[in-house]
Structures are given as structure tokens and as C-alpha cells.
PDB file of N, CA and C in Angstrom:
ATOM      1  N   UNK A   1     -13.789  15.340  17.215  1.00  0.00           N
ATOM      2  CA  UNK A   1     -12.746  14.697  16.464  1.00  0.00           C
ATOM      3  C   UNK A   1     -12.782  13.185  16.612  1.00  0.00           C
ATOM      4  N   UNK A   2     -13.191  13.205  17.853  1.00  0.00           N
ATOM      5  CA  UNK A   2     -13.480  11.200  18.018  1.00  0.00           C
ATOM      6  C   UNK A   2     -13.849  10.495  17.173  1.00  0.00           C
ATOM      7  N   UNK A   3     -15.657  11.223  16.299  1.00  0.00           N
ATOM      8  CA  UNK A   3     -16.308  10.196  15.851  1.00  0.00           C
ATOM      9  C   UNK A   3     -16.195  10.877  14.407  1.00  0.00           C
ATOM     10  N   UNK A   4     -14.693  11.509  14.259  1.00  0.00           N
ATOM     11  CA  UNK A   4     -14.813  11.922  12.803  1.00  0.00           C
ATOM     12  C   UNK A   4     -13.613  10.650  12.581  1.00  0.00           C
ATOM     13  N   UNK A   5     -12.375  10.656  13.431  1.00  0.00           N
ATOM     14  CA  UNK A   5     -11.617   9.514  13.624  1.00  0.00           C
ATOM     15  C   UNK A   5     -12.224   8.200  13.589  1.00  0.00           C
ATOM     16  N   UNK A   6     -12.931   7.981  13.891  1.00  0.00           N
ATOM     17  CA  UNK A   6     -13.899   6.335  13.799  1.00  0.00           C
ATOM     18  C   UNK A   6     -14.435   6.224  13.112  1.00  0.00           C
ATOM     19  N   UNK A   7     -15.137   7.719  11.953  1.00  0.00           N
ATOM     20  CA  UNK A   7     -15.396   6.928  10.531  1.00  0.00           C
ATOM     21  C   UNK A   7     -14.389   6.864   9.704  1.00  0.00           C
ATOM     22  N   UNK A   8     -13.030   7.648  10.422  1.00  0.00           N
ATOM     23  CA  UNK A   8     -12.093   6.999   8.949  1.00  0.00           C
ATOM     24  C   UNK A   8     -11.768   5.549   9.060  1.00  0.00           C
ATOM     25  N   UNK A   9     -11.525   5.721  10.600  1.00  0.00           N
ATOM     26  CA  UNK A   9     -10.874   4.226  11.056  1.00  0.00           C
ATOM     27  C   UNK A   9     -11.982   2.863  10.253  1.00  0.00           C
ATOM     28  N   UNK A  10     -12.793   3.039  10.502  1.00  0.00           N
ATOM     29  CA  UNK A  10     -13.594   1.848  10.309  1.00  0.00           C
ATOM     30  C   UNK A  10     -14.486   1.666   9.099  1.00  0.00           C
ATOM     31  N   UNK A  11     -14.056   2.937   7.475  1.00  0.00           N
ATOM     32  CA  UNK A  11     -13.794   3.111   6.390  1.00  0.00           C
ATOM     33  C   UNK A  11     -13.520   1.797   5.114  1.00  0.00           C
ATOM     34  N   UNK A  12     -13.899   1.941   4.376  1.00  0.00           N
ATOM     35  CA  UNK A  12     -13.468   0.609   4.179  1.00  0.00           C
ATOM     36  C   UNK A  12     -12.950   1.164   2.297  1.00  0.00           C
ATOM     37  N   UNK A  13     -12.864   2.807   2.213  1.00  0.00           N
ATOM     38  CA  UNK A  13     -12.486   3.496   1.393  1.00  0.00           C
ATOM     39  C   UNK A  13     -12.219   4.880   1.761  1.00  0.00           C
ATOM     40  N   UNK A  14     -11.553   5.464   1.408  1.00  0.00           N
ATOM     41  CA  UNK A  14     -11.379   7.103   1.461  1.00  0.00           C
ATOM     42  C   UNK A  14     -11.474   8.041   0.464  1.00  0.00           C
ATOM     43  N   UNK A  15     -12.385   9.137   0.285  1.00  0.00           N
ATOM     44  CA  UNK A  15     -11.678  10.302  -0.964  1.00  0.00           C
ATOM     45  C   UNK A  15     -11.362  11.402  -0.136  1.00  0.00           C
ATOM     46  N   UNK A  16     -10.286  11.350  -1.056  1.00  0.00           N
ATOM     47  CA  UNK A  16      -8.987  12.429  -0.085  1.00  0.00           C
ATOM     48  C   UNK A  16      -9.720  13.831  -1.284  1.00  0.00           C
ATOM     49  N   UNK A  17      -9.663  14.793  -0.873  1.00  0.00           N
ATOM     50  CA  UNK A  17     -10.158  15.944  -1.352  1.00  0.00           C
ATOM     51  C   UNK A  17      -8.767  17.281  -1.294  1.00  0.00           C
ATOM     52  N   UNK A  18      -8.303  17.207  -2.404  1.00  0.00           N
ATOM     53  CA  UNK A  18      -6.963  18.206  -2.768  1.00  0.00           C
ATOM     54  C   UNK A  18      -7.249  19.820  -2.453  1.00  0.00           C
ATOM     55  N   UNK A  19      -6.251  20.978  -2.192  1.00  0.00           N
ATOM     56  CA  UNK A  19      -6.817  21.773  -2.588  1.00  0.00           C
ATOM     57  C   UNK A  19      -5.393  22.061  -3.675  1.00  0.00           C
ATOM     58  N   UNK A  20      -4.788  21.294  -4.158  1.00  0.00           N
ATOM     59  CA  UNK A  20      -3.405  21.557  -5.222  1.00  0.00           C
ATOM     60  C   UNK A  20      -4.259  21.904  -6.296  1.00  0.00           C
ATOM     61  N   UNK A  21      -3.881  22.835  -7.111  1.00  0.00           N
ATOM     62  CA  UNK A  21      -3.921  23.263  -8.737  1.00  0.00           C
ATOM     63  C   UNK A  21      -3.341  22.188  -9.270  1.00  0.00           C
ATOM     64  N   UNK A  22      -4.258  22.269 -10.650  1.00  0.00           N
ATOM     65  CA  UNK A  22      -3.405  21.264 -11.333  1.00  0.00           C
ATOM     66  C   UNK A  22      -4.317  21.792 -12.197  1.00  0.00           C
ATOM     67  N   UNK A  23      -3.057  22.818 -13.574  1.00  0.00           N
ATOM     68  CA  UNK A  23      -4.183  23.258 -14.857  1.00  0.00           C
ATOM     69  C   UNK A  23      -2.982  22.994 -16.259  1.00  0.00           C
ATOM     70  N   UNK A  24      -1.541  22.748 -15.831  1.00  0.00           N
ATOM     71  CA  UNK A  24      -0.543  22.265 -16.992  1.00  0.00           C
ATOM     72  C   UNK A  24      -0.661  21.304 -16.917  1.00  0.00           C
ATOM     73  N   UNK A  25      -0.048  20.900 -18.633  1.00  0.00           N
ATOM     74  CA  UNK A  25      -0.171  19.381 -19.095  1.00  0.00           C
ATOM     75  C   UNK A  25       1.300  18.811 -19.215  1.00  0.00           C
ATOM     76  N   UNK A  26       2.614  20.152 -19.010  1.00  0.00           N
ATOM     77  CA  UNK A  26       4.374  19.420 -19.580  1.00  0.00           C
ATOM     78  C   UNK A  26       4.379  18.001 -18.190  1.00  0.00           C
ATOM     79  N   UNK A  27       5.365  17.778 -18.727  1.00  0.00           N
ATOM     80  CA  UNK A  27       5.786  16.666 -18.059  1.00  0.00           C
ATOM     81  C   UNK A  27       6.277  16.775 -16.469  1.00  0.00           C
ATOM     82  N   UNK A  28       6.942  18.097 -16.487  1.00  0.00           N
ATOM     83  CA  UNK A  28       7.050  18.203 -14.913  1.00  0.00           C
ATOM     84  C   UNK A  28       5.689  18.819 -14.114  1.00  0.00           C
ATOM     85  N   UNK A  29       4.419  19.060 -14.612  1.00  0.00           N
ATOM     86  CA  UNK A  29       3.345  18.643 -14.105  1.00  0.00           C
ATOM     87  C   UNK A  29       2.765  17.407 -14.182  1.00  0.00           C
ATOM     88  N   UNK A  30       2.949  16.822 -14.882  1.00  0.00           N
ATOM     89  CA  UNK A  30       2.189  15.292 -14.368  1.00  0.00           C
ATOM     90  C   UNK A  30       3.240  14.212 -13.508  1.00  0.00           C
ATOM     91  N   UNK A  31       4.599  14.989 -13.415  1.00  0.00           N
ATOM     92  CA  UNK A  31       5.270  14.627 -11.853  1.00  0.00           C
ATOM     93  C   UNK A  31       4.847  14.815 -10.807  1.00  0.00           C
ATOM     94  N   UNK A  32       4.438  15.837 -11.063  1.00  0.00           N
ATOM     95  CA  UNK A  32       3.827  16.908  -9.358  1.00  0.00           C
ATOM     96  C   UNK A  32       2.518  16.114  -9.427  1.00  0.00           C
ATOM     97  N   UNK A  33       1.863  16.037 -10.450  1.00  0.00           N
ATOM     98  CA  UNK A  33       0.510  15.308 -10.136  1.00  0.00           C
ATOM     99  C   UNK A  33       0.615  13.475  -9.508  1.00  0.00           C
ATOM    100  N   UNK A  34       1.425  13.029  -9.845  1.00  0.00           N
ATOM    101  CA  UNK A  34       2.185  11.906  -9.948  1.00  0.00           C
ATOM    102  C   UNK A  34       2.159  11.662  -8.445  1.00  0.00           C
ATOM    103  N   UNK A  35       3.233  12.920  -7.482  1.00  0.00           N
ATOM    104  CA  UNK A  35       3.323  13.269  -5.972  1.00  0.00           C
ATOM    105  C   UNK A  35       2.710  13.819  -5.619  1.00  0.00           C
ATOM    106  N   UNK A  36       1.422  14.335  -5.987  1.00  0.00           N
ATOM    107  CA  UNK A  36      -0.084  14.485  -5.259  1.00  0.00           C
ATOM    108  C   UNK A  36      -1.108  13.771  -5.242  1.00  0.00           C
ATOM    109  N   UNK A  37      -0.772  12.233  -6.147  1.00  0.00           N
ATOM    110  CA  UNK A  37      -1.828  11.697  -5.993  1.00  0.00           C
ATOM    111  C   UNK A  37      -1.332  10.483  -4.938  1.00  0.00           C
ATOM    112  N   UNK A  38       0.479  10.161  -5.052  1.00  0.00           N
ATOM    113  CA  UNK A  38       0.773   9.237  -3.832  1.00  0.00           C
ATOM    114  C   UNK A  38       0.551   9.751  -2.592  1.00  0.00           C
ATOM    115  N   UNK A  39       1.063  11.096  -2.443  1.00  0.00           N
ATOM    116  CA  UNK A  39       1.428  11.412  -0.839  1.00  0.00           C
ATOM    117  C   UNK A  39       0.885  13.099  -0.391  1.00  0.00           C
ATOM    118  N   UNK A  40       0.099  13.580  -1.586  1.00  0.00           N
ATOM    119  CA  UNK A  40      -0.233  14.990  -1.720  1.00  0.00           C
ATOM    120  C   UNK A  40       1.051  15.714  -0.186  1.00  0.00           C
ATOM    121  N   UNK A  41       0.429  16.602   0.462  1.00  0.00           N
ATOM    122  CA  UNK A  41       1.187  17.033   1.565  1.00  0.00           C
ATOM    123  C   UNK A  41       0.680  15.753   2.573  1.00  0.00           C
ATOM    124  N   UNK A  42       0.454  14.986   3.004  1.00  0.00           N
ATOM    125  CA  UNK A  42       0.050  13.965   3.982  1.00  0.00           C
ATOM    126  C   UNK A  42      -0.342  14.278   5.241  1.00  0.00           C
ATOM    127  N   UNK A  43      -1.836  14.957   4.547  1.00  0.00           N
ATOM    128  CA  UNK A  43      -2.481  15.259   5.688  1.00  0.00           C
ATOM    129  C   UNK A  43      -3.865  14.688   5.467  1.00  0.00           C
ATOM    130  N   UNK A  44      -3.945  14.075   4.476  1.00  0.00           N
ATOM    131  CA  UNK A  44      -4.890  13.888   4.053  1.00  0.00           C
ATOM    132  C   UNK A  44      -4.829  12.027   3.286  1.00  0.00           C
ATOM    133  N   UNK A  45      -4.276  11.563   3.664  1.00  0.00           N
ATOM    134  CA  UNK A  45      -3.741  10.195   2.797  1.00  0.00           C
ATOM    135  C   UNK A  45      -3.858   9.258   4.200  1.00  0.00           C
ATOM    136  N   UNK A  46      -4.572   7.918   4.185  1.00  0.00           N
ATOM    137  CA  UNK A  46      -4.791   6.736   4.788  1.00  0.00           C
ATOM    138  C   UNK A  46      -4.193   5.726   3.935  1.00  0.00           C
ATOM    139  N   UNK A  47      -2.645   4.986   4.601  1.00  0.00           N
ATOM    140  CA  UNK A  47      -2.243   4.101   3.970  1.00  0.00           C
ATOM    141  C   UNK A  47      -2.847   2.872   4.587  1.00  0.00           C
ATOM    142  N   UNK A  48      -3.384   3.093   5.181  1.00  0.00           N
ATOM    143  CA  UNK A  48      -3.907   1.698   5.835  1.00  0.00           C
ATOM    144  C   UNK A  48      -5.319   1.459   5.308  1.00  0.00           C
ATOM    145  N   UNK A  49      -5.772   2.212   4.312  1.00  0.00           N
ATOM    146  CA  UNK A  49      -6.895   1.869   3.521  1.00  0.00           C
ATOM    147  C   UNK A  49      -6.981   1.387   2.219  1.00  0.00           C
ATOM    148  N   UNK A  50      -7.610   0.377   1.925  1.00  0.00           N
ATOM    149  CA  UNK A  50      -6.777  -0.626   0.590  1.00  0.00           C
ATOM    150  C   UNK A  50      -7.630   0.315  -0.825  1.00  0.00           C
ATOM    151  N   UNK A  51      -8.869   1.080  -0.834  1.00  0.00           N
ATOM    152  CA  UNK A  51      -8.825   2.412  -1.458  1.00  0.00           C
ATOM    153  C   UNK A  51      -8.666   3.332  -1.506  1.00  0.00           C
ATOM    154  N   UNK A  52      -7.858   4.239  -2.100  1.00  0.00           N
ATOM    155  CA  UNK A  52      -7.910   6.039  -1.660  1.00  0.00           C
ATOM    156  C   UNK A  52      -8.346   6.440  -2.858  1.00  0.00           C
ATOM    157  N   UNK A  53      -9.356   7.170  -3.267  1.00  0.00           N
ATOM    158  CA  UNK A  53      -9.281   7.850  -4.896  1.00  0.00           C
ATOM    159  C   UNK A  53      -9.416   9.543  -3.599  1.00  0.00           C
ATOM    160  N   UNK A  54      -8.420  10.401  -5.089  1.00  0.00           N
ATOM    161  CA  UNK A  54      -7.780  11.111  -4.536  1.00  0.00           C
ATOM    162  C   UNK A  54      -8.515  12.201  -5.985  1.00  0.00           C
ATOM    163  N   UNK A  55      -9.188  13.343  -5.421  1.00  0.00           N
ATOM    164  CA  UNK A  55      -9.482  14.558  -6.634  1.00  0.00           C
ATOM    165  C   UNK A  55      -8.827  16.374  -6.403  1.00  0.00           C
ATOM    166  N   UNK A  56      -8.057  16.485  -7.200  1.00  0.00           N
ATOM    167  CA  UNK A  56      -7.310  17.586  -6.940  1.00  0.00           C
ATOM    168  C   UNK A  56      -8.272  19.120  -7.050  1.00  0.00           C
ATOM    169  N   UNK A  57      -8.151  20.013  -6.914  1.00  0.00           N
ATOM    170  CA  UNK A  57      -8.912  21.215  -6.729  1.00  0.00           C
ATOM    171  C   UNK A  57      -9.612  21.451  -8.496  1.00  0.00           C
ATOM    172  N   UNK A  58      -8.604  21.234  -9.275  1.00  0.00           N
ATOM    173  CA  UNK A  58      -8.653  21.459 -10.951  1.00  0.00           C
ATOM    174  C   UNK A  58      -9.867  20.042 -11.488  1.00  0.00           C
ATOM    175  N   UNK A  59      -9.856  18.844 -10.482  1.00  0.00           N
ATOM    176  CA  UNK A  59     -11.222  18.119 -11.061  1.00  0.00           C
ATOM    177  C   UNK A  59     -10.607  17.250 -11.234  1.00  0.00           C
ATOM    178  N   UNK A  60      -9.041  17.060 -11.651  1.00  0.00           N
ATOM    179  CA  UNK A  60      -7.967  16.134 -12.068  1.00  0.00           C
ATOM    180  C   UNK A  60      -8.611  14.797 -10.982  1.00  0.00           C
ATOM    181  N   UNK A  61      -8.671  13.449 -11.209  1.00  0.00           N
ATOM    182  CA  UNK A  61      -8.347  12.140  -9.980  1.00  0.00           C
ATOM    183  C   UNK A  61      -7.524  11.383 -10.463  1.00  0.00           C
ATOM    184  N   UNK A  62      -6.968  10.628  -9.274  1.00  0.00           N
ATOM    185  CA  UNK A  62      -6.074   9.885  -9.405  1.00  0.00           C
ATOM    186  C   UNK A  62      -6.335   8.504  -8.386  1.00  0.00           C
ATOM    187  N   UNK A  63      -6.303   7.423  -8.175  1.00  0.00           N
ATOM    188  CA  UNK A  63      -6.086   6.769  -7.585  1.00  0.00           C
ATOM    189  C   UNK A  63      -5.076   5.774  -6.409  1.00  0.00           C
ATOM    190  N   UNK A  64      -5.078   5.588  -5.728  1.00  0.00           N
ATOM    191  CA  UNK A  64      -3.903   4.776  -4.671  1.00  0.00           C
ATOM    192  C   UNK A  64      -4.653   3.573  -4.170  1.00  0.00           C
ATOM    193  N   UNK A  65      -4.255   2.441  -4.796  1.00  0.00           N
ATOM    194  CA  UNK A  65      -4.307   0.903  -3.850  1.00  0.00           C
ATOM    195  C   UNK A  65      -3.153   0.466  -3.319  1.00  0.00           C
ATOM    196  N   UNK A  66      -4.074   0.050  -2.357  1.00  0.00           N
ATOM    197  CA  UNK A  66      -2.658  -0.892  -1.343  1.00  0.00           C
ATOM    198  C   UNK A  66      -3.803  -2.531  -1.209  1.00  0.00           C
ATOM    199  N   UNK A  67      -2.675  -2.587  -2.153  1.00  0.00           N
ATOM    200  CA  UNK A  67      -3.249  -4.263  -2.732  1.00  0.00           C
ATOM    201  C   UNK A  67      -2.813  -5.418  -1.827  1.00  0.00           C
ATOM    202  N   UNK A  68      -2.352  -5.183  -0.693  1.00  0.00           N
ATOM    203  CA  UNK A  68      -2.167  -6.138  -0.097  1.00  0.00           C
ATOM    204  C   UNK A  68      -3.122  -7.380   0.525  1.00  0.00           C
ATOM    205  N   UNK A  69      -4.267  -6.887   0.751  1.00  0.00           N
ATOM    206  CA  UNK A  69      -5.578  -7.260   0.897  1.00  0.00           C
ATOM    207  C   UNK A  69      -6.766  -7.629  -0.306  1.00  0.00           C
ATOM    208  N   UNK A  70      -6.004  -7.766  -1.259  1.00  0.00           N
ATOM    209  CA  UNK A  70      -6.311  -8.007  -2.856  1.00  0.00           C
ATOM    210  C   UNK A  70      -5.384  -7.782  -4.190  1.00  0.00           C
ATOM    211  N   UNK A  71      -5.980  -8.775  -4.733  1.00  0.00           N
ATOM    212  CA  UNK A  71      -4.861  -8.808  -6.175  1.00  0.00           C
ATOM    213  C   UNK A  71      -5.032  -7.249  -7.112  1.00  0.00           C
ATOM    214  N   UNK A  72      -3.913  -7.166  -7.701  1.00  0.00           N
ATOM    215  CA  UNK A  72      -3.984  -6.003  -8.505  1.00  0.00           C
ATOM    216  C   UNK A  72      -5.255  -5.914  -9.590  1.00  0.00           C
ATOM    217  N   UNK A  73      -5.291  -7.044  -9.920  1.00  0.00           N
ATOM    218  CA  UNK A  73      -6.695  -7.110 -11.421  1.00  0.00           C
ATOM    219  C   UNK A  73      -7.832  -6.336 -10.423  1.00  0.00           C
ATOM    220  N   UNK A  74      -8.326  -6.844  -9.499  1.00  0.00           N
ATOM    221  CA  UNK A  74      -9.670  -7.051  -9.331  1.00  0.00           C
ATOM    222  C   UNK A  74      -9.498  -5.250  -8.910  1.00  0.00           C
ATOM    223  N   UNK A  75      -8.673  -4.703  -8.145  1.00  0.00           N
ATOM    224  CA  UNK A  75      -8.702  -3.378  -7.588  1.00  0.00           C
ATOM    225  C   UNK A  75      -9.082  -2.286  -8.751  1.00  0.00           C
ATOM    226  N   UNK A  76      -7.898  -2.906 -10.017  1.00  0.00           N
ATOM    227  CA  UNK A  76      -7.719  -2.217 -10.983  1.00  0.00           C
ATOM    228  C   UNK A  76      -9.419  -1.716 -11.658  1.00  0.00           C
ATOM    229  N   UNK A  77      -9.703  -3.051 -12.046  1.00  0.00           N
ATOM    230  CA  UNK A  77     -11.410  -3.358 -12.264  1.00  0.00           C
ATOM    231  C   UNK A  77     -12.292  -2.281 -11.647  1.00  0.00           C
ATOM    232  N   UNK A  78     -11.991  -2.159 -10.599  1.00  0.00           N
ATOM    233  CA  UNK A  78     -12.997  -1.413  -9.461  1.00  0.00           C
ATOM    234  C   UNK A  78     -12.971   0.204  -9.926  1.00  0.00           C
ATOM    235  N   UNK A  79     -11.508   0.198 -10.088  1.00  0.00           N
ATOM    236  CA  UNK A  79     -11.165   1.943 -10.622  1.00  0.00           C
ATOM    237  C   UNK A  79     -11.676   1.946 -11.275  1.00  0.00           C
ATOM    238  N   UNK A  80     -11.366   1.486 -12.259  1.00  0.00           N
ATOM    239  CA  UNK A  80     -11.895   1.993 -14.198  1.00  0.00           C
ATOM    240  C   UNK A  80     -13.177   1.921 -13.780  1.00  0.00           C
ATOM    241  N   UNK A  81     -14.588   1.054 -13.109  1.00  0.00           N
ATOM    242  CA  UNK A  81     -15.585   1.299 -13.246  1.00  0.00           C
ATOM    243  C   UNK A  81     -15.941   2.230 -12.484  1.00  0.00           C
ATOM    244  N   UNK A  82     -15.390   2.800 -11.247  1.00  0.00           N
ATOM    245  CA  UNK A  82     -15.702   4.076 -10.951  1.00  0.00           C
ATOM    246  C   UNK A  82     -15.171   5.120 -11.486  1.00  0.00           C
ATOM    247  N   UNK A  83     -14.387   5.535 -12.471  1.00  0.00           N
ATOM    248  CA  UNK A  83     -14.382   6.639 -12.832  1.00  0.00           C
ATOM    249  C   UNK A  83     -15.160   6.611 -13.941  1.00  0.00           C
ATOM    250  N   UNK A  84     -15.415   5.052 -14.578  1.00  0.00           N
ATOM    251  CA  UNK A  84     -16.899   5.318 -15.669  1.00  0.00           C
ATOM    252  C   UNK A  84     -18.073   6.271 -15.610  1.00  0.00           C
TER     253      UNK A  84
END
């Protein structure tokens, strides 16, 4: 567990790997998707990492920056070309 802890720690991105369903499109599913892509159950979420892209069991992703360590444009930038 040590040196599985020291590659998150010293990470400089994370993909969090879901096992949530996600196969509806109404609106109170893309809530639930909404609160699985901020905080899924939080066992699996590093807020102290300024990337998280986050993919639910259904293929669905979502993204989480913590832009504090960078402006919103440039993060934003980074997404869209990785999910290109």
C-alpha cells in the first residue's frame, strides 16, 4: 500500500475509475452523474490533485479541476483536447 500511496501522492493527475451505471439520459440522471463525477462515493477522488478525469462503468467521463494552481482557460484547453 506504501508505494501504491506514493504514486498517487506524487501524481501530477488522476483517473478515478467508477463502477456507477450510468445508461439514462432524464434529468435526474445527469444529477446523479453531476454527483459522481464531483464526489462519486469518495473513495476514489484526490482533491489535492489539480486533474481528476473521472470514467463511469457505462464509458460516460467527466472531469474535476481544482484550478487553484492554474487559470480556468488553460485547464479547460487541456480537457477538450483530451477527450479529442
Amino acid at each position: 500500500n506504501r508505494d501504491s500511496l506514493e504514486a498517487v501522492e506524487s501524481a501530477a493527475l488522476v483517473v478515478c475509475l467508477d463502477e456507477e451505471e450510468d445508461t439514462s439520459l432524464t434529468d435526474d440522471a445527469a444529477s446523479a452523474r453531476a454527483r459522481a463525477f464531483w464526489h462519486g462515493d469518495c473513495d476514489n477522488r484526490f482533491y489535492d490533485k489539480p486533474l481528476q478525469f473521472i470514467v463511469l462503468a457505462s464509458g460516460r467521463a467527466g472531469f474535476l479541476g481544482e484550478h487553484a494552481l492554474s487559470d480556468g482557460s488553460p485547464t479547460l484547453r487541456l480537457c477538450d483536447y483530451v477527450w479529442r
